[in-house]
Each structure stands twice: as C-alpha cells, then as structure tokens.
C-alpha atoms as a PDB file:
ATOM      1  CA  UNK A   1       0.000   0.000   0.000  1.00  0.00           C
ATOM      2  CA  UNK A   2       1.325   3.274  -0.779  1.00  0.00           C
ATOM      3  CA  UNK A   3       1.787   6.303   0.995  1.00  0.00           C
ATOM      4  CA  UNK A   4      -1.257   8.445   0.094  1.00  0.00           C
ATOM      5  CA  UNK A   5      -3.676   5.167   0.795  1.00  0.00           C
ATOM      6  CA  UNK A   6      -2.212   4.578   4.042  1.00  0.00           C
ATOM      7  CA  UNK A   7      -2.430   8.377   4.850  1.00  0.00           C
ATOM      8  CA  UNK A   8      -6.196   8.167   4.158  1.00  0.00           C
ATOM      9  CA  UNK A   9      -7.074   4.885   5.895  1.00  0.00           C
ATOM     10  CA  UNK A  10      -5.683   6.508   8.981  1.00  0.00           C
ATOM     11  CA  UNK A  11      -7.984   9.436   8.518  1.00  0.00           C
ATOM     12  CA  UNK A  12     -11.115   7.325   7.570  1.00  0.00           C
ATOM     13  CA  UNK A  13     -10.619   4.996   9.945  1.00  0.00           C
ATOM     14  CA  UNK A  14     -10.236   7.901  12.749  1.00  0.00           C
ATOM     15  CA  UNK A  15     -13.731   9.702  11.731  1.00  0.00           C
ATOM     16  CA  UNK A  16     -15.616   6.327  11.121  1.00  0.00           C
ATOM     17  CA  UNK A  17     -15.011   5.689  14.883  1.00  0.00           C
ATOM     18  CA  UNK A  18     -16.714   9.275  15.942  1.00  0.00           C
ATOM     19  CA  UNK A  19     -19.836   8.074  14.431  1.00  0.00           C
ATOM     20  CA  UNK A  20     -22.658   7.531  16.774  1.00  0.00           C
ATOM     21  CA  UNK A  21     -22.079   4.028  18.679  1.00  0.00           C
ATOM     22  CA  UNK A  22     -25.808   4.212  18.636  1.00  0.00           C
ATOM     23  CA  UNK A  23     -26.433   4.224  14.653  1.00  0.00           C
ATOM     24  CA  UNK A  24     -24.700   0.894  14.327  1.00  0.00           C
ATOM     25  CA  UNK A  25     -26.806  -2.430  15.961  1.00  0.00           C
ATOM     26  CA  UNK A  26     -24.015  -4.730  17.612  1.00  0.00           C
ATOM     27  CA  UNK A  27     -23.910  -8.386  18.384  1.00  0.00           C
ATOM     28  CA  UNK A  28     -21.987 -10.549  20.355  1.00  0.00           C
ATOM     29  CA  UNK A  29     -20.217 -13.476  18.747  1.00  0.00           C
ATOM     30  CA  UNK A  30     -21.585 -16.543  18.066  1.00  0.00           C
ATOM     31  CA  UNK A  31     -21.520 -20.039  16.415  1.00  0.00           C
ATOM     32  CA  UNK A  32     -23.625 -18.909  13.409  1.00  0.00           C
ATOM     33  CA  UNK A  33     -21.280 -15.731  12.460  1.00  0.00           C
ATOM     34  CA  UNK A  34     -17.663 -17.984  13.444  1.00  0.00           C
ATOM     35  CA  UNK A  35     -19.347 -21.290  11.253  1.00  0.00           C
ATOM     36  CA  UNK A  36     -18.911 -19.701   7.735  1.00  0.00           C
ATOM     37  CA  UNK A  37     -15.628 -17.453   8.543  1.00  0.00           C
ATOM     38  CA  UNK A  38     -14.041 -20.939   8.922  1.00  0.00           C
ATOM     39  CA  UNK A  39     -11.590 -22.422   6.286  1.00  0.00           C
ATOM     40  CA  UNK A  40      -8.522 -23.420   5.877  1.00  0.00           C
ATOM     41  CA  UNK A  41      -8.603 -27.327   7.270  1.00  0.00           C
ATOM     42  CA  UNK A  42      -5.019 -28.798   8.571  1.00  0.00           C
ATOM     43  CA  UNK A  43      -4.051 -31.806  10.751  1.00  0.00           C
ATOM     44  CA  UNK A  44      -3.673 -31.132  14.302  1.00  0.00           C
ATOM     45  CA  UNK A  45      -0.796 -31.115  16.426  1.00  0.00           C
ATOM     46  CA  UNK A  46      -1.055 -35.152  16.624  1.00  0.00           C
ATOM     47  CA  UNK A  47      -1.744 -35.616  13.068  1.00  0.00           C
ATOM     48  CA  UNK A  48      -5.087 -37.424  13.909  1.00  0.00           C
ATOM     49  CA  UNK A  49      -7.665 -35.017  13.954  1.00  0.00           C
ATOM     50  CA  UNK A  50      -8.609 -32.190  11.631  1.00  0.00           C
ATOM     51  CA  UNK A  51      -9.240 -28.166  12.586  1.00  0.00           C
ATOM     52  CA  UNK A  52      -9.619 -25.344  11.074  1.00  0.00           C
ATOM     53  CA  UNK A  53      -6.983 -22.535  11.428  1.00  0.00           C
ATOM     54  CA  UNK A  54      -8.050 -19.688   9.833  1.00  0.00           C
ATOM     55  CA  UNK A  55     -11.189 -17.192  10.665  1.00  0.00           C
ATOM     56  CA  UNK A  56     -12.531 -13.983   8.800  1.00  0.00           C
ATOM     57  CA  UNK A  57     -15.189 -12.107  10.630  1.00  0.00           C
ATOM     58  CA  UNK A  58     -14.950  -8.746   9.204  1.00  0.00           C
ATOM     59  CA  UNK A  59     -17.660  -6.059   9.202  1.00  0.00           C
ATOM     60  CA  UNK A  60     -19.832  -8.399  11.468  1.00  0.00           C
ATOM     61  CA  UNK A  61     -20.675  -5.729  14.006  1.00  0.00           C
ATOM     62  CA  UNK A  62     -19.610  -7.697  16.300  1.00  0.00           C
ATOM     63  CA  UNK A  63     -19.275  -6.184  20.026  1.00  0.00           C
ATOM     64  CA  UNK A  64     -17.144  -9.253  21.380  1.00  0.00           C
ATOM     65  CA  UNK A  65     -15.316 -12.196  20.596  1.00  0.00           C
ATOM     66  CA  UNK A  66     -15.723 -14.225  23.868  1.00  0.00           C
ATOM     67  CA  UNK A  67     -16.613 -17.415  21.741  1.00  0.00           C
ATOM     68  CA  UNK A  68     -13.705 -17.639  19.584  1.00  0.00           C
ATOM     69  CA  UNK A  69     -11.874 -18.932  23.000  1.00  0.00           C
ATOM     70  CA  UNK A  70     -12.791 -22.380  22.116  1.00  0.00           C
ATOM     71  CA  UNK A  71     -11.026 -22.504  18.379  1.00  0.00           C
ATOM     72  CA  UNK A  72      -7.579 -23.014  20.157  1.00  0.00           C
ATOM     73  CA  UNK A  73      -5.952 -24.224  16.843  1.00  0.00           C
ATOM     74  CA  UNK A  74      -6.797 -21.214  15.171  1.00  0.00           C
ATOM     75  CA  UNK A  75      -3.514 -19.726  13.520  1.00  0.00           C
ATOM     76  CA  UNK A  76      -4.938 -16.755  11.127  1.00  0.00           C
ATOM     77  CA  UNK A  77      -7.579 -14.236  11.955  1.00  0.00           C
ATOM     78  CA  UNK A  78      -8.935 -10.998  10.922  1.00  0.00           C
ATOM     79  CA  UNK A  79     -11.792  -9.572  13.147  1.00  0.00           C
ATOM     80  CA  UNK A  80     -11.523  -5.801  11.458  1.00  0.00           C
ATOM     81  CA  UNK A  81     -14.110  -3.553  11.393  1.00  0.00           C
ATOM     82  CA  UNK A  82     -16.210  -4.424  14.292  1.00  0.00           C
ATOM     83  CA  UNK A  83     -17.158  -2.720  17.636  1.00  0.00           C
ATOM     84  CA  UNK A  84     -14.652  -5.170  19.948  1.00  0.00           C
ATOM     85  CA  UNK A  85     -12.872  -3.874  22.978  1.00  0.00           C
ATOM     86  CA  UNK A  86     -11.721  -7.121  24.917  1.00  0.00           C
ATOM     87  CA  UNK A  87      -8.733  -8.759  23.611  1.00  0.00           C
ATOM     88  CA  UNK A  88      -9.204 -11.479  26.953  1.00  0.00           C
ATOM     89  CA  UNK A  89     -10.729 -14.273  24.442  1.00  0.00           C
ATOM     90  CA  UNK A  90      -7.345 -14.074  22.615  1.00  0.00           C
ATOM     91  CA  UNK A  91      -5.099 -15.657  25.718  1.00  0.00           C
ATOM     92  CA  UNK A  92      -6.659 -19.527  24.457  1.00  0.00           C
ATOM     93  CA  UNK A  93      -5.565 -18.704  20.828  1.00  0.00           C
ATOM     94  CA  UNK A  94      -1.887 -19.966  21.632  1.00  0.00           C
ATOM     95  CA  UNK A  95      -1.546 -21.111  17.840  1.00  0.00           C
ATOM     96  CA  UNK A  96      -1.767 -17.584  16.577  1.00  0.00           C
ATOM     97  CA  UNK A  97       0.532 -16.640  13.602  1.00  0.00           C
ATOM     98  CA  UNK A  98      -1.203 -13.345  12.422  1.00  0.00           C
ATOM     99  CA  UNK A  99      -4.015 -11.463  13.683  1.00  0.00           C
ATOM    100  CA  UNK A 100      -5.824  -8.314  12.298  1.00  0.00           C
ATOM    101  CA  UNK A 101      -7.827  -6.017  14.369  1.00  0.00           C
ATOM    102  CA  UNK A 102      -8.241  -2.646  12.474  1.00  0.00           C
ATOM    103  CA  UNK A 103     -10.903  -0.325  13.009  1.00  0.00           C
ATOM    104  CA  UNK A 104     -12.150  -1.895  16.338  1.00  0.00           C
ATOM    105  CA  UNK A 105     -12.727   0.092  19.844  1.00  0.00           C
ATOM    106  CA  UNK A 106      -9.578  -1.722  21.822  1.00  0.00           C
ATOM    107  CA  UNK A 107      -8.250   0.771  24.248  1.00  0.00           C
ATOM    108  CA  UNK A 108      -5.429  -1.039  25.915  1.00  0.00           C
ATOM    109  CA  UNK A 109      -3.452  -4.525  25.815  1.00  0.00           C
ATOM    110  CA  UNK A 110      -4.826  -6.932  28.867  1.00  0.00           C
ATOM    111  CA  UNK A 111      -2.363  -7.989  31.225  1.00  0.00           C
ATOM    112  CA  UNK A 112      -0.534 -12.001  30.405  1.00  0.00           C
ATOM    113  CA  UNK A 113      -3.125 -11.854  27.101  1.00  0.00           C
ATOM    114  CA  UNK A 114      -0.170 -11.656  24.334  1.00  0.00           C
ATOM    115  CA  UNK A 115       2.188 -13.388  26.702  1.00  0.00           C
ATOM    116  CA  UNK A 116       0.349 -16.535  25.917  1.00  0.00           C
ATOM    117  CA  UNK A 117       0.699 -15.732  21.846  1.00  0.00           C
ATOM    118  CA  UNK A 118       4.282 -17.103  21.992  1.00  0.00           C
ATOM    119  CA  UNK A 119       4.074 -17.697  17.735  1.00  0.00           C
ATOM    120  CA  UNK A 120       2.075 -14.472  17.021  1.00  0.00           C
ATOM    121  CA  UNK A 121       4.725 -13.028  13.705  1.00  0.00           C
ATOM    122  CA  UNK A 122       2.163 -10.535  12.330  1.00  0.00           C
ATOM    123  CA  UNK A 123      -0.274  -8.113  14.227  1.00  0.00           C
ATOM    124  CA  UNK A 124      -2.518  -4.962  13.162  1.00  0.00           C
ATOM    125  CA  UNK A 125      -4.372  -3.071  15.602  1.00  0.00           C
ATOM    126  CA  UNK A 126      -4.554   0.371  13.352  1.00  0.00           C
ATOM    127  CA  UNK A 127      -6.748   2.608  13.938  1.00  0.00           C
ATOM    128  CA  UNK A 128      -8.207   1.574  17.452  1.00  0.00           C
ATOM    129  CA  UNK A 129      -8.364   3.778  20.587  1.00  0.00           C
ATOM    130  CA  UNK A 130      -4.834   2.719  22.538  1.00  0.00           C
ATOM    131  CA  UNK A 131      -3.042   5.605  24.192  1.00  0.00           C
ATOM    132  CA  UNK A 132      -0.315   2.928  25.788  1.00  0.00           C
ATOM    133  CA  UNK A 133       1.367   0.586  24.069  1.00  0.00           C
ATOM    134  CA  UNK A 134       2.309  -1.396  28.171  1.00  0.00           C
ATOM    135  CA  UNK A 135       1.472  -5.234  28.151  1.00  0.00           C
ATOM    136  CA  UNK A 136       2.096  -5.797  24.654  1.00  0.00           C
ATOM    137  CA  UNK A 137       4.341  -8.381  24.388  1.00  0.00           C
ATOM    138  CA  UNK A 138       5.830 -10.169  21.577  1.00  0.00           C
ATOM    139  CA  UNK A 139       8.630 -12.439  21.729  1.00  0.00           C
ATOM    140  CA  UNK A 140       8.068 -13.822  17.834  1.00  0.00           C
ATOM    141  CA  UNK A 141       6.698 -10.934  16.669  1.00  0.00           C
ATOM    142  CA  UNK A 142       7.807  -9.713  12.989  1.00  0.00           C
ATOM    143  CA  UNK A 143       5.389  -6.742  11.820  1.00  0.00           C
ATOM    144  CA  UNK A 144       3.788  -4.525  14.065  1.00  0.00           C
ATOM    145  CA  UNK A 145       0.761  -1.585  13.158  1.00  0.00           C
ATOM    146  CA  UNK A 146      -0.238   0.630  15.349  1.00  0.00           C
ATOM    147  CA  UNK A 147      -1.310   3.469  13.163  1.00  0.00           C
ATOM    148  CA  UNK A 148      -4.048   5.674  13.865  1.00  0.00           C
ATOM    149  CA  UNK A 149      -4.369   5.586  17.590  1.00  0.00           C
ATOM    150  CA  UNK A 150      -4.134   7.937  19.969  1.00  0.00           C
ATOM    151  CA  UNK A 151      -0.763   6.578  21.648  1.00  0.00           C
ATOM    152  CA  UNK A 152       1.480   9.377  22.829  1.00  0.00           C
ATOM    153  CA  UNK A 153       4.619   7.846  24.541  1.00  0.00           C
ATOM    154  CA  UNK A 154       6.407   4.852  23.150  1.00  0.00           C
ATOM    155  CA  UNK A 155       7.246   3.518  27.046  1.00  0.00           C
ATOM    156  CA  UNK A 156       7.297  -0.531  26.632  1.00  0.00           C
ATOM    157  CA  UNK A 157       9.380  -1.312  23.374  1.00  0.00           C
ATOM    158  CA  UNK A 158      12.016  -2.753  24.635  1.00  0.00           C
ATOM    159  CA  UNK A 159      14.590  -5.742  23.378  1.00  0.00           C
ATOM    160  CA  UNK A 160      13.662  -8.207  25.704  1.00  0.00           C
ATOM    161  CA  UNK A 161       9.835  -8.277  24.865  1.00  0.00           C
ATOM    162  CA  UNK A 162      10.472  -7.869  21.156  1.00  0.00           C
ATOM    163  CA  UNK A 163      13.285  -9.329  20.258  1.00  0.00           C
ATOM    164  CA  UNK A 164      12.231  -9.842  16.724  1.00  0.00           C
ATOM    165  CA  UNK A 165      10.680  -7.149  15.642  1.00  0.00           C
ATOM    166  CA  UNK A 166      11.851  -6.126  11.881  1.00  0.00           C
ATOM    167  CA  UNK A 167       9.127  -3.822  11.097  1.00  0.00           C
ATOM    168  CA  UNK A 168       7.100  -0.986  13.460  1.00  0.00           C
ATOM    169  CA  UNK A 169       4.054   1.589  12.019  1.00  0.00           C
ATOM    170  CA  UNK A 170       3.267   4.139  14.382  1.00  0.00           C
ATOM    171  CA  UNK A 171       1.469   6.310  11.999  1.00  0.00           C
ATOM    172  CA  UNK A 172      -1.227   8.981  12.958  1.00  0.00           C
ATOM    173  CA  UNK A 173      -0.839   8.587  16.788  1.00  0.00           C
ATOM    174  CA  UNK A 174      -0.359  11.450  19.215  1.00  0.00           C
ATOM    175  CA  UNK A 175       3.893  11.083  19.974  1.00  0.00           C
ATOM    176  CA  UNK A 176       5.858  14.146  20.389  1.00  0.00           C
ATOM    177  CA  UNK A 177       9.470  12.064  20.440  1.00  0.00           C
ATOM    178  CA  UNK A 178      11.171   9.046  19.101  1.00  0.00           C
ATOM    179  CA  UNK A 179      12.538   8.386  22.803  1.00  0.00           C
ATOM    180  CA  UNK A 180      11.406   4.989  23.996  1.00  0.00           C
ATOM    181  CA  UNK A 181      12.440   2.273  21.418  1.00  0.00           C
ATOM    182  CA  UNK A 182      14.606   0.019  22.560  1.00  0.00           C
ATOM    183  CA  UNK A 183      14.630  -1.966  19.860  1.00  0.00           C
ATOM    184  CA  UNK A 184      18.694  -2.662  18.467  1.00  0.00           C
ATOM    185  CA  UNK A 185      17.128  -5.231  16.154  1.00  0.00           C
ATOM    186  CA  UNK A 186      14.452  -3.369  14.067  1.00  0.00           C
ATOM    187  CA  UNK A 187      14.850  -2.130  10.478  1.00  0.00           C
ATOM    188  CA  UNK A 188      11.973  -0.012   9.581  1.00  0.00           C
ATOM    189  CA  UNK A 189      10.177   2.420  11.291  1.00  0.00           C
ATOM    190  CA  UNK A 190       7.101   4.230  10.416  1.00  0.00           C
ATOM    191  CA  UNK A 191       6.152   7.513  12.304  1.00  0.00           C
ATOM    192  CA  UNK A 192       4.280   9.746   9.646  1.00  0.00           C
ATOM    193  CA  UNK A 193       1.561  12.180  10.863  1.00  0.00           C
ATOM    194  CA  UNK A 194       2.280  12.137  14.825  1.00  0.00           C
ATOM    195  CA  UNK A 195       3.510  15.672  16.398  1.00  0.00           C
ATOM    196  CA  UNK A 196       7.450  14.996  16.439  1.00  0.00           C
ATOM    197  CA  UNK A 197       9.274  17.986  17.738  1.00  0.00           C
ATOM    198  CA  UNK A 198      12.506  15.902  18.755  1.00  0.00           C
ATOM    199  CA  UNK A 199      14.799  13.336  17.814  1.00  0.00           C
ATOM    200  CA  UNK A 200      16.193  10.969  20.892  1.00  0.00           C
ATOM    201  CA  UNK A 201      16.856   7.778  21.398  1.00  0.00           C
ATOM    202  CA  UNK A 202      17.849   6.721  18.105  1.00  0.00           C
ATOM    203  CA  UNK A 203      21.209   5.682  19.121  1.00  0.00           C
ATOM    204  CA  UNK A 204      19.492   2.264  20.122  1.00  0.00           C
ATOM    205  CA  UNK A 205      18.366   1.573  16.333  1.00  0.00           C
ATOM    206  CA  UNK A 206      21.760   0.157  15.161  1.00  0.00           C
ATOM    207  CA  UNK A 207      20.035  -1.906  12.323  1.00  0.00           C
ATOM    208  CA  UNK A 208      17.193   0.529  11.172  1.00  0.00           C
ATOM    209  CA  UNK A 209      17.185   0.823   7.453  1.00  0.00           C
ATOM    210  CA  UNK A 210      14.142   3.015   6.755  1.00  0.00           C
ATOM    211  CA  UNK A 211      13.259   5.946   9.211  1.00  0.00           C
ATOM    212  CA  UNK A 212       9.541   7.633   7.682  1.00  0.00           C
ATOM    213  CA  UNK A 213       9.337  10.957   9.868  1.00  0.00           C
ATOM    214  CA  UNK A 214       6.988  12.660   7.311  1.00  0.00           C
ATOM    215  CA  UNK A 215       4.520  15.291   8.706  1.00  0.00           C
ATOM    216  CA  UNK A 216       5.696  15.745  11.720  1.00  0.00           C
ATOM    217  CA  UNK A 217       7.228  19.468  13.673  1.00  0.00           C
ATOM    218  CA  UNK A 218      10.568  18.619  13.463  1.00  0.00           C
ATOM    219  CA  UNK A 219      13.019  21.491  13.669  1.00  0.00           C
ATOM    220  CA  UNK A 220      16.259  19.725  12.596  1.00  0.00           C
ATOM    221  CA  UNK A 221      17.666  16.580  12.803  1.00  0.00           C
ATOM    222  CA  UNK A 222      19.842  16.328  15.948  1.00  0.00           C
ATOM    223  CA  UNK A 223      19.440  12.711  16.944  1.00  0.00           C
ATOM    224  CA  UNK A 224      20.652  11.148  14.310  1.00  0.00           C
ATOM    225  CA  UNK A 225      23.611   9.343  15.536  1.00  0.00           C
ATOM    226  CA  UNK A 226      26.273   7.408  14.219  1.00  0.00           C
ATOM    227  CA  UNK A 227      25.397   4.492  15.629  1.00  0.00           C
ATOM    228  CA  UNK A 228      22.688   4.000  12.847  1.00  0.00           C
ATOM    229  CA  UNK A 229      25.117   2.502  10.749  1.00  0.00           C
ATOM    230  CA  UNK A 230      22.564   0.686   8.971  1.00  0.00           C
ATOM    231  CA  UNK A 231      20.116   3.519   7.826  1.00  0.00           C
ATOM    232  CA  UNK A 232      19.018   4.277   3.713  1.00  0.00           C
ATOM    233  CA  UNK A 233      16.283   5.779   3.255  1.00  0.00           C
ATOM    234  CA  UNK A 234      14.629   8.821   5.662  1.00  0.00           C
ATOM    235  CA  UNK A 235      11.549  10.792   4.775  1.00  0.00           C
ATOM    236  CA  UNK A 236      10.990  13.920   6.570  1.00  0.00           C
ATOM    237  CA  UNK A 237       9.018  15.452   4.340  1.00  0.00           C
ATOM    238  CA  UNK A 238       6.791  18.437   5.836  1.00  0.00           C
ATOM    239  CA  UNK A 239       8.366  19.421   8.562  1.00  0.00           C
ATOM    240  CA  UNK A 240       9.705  22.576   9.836  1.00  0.00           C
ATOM    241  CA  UNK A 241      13.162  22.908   8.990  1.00  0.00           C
ATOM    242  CA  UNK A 242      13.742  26.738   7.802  1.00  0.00           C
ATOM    243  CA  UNK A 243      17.404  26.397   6.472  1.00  0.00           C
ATOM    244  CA  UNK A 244      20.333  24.355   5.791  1.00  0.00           C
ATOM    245  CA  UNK A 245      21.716  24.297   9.171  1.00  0.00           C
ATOM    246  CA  UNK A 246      18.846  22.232  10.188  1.00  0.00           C
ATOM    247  CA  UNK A 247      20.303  19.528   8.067  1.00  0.00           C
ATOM    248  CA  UNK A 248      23.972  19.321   9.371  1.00  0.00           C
ATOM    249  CA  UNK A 249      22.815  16.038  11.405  1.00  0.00           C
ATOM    250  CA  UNK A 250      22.798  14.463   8.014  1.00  0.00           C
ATOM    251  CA  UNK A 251      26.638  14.218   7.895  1.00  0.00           C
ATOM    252  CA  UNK A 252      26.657  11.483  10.783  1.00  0.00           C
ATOM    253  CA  UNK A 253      24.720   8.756   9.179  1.00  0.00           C
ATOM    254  CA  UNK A 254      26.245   9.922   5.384  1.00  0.00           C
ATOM    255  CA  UNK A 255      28.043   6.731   5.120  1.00  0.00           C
ATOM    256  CA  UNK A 256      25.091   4.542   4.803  1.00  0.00           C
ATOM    257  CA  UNK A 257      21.844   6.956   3.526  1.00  0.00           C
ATOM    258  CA  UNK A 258      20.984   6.309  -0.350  1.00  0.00           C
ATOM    259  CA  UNK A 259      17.477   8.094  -0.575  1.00  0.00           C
ATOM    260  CA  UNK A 260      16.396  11.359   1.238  1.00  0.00           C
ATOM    261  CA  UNK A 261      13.121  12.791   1.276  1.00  0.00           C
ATOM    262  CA  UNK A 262      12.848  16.921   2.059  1.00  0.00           C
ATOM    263  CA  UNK A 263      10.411  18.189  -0.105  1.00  0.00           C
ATOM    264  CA  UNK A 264       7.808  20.172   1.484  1.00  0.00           C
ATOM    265  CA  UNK A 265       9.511  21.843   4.066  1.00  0.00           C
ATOM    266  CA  UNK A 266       9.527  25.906   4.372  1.00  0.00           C
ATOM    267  CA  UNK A 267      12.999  25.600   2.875  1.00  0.00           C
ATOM    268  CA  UNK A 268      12.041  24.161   0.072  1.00  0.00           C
ATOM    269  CA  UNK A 269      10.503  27.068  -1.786  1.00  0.00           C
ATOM    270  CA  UNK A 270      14.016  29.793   0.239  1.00  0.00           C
ATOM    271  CA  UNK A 271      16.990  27.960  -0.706  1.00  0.00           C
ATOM    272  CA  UNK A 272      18.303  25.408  -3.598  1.00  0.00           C
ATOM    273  CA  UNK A 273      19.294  22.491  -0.357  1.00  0.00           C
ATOM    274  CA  UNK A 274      20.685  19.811  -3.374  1.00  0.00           C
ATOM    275  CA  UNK A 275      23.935  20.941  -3.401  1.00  0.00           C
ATOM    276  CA  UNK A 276      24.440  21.574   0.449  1.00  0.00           C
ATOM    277  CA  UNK A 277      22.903  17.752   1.139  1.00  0.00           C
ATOM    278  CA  UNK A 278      25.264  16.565  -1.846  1.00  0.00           C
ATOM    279  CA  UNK A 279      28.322  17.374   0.212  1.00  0.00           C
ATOM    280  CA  UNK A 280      26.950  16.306   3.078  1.00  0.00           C
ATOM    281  CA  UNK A 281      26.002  12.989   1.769  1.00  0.00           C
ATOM    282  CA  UNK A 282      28.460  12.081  -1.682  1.00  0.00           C
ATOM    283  CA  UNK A 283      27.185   8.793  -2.267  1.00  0.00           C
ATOM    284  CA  UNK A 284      23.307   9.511  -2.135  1.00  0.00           C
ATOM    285  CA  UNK A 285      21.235   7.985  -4.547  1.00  0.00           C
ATOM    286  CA  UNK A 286      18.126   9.777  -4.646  1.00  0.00           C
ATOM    287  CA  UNK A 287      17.130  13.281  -3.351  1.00  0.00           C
ATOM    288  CA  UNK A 288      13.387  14.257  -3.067  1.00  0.00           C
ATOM    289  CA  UNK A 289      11.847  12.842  -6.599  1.00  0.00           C
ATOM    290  CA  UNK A 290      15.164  13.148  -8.325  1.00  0.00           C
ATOM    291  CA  UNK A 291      17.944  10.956  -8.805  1.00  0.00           C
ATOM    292  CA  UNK A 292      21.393  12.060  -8.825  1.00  0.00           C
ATOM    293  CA  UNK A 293      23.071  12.401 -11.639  1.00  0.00           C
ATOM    294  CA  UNK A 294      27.111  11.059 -12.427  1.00  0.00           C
ATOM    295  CA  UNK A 295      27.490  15.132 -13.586  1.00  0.00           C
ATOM    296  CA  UNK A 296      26.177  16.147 -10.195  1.00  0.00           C
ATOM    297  CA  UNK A 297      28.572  13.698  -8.042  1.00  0.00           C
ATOM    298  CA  UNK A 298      31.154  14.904  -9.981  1.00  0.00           C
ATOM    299  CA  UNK A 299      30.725  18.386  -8.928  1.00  0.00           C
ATOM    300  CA  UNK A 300      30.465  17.309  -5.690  1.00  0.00           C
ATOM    301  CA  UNK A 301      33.075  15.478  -5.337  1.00  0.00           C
ATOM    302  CA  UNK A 302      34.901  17.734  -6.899  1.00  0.00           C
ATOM    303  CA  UNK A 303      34.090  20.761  -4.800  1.00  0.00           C
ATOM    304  CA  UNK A 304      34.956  18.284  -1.684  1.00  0.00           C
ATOM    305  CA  UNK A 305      38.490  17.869  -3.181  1.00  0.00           C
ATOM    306  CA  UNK A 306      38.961  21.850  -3.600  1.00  0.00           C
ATOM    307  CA  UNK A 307      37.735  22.586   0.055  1.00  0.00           C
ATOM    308  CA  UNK A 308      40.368  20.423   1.646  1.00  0.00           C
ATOM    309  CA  UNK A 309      42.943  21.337  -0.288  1.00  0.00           C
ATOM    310  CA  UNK A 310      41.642  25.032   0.956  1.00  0.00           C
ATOM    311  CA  UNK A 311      42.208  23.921   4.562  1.00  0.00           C
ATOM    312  CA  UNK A 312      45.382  21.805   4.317  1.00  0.00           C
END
C-alpha cells in the first residue's frame, strides 16, 4: 500500500469511529457468524484429527469475541471492522501466527493476554483507541501496526519483549518524540503524521534501514547518531526545517543513507538544499523525486576535493 492510501485509511478509519455508537446495531459473537468465517482445514498437532486454522469475521458488528476462546488451533484471523474492545478471548488462541484487528474500539493490551501468543509473527491493531502501548508483548513478533491511535509515549518497546521485531508503524498517533524504542534489532520504522518535535533515542536503532518521519514538527535533525550505521532511506518530508543548518545532522549517518526525502519543508521554496545535502552525503542515490546524476557527483566530489585542499 502506498503512501497516500495509508495516509487516508488513517484518517477514515479515525472519523468512522466518531460516528454515533448508537447508529450501528451490535452483536456478540456466536456459532452462526464464526461457522462460515471458517476455512482453511489442517491436521492437528497429533496428526489425527482435523481443525480449522483460519477465521474472517470482518464487518460483522460484532461487540465481542468471547466465543472464539474455544477454536484453540486457530492460527490466522482478521476480526476488522467491528465494535470489539476485549482482547481477553485471545489468551486460548496460543496457535496464533497473524491477527488483524483494524478499526475496532480496543483501548489497551490486557495484562498475560499476548504473553500466551508465543508464535504471534504478524499483528494490526490500526486505527483503534490505545493511548499505551504497556502489556504488549511479543517475543516472535515480525510486523507490528499501530497506526491511527491515539498513543502518545512509546514507554514498553524494549529488546527483551520484542526481540524480533523487523518492522514498526506508528502512523497517525499522538507522539511528540522518538525516545522509547529500545529496539537494536528493528529495520523499519514508520512515524508519519504524529507531532514529532525531537529526535532521541535513536542511538538504540543500530540496524534501522528506513526511518519515515513525514509530517511531523521537526526542527532539525539532531538525533541522528552514528550508531545507525545501517540507515538508507529517511523521509521527513513536511516538517519545519527553515534552512540548511537544520540539516547538518545528516553528515553522521552519510556513510550509509541512499534516498532522502525533504520536499515540502519551508525551505524548500528559500533555498536550492541539493547541493548543500550533496556534500553532506556524496554517495546519495536519490534526493526528493530526483535521482542524482554522475554530472552532479562529480561536482560534488569535486568541490569536496577543492575545500580540503583550501584547509590543508
């Protein structure tokens, strides 16, 4: 999915969930809605007997999912779209690869509930009503969404709970700081649309790849550290960055970035910030929409060569 459709899912999902509770009829879960969501038929852990492991109960209006306790060998499920708050019924899943829970009502994560999803690799909860992300845990976890809540401090990622974790979407959520994930092992992390002000804690995020920062109210880019050895690609598109000395953080993760997003920003339309970034960063790839060009490294590499020759 790109960009612009996540962007508006976020937005849709956020005003779908003002509606009136009341327009809606609800229902609890039962036999006759779980029955035809059913397929996907596999031996059991014996290899005797037969189950089930996948559900689909989407846009059921359902208001819980008590009853899907008993369908321990269930391994996928997507409940999205409903009116469910109570994750409890979850804790007897313990088969659980992937689970999606968009657009529900869930406000927090029970405690010992995802402690007993020890296989869990893939979970959505976008565009729910969290504001903490404390008793989440996730020991095999891969993939994580969390877009479009209302979560405004990152307190609970931390190595030991999610040691796996390659991929994190914090989209459209209410954070004001990167501080609080401490995570050495994750590569990509998605934080477009919160109201970012500062960089910290980023030290920790030795393997991170992709960094997505766009429209945010970031001022520079002190915080990125050298210690992100691993990072390529950073978006921080609309933002607030008024000139090129809020880019000089660039120069500490230059041997590593390839694409860099910085369109958008109220330098954009004061100052021509290729060449500056250019030196900054020789070996980029791709700035904004544009690739660079062999003639453009050449200059700057060239104009590298004349300044240190300038300065002995």
């Amino acid at each position: 999915m790109d960009e612009e459709a996540v962007s508006s899912d976020v937005e849709n999902g956020e005003e779908n969930q003002d509606e009136d509770e009341e327009a809606v009829e609800v229902r609890p879960l039962d036999q006759d809605i779980i029955i035809p969501g059913l397929s996907l038929l596999c031996r059991t852990g014996n290899g005797l007997r037969h189950a089930f492991i996948k559900v689909v109960l989407k846009d059921k209006r359902l208001s819980d999912m008590a009853a899907i306790s008993n369908y321990i060998h269930l391994r996928f499920m997507d409940v999205s779209n409903n009116r469910i708050s109570d994750l409890s019924p979850l804790s007897s899943l313990t088969q659980l690869l992937w689970l999606k829970m968009d657009k529900n009502y869930v406000t927090c994560f029970p405690g010992q509930t995802f402690s007993q999803l020890v296989y869990l690799q893939w979970l959505s909860m976008a565009v729910n009503r969290l504001t903490v992300v404390e008793g989440l845990v996730g020991p095999a976890l891969e993939s994580l969404n969390l877009s479009g809540n209302r979560i405004q401090r990152l307190n609970g990622f931390e190595s030991c709970l999610f040691s796996k974790l390659g991929t994190l979407e914090l989209r459209g959520n209410r954070l004001t700081t990167t501080n609080g994930i401490n995570l050495p092992n994750l590569q990509r992390l998605y934080l477009a649309q919160n109201l970012i002000t500062s960089l910290e804690g980023l030290e920790k995020l030795e393997s991170l790849t992709t960094l997505h920062l766009r429209n945010n109210k970031l001022g520079n880019l002190d915080g990125l550290n050298a210690n992100m050895k691993c990072l390529q690609y950073l978006n921080v598109r609309s933002n607030d960055f008024l000139d090129e000395t809020c880019l000089r953080a660039l120069g500490l993760v230059s041997k590593t970035l390839r694409v860099v997003i910085l369109s958008e920003n109220p330098l954009d339309g004061t100052t021509d910030y290729r060449p500056y970034v250019l030196t900054l960063i020789p070996k980029l790839e791709r700035l904004d929409k544009e690739p660079v060009s062999l003639e453009e490294r050449a200059e700057v590499w060239k104009a590298i060569k004349e300044l240190k020759e300038e300065t002995g």
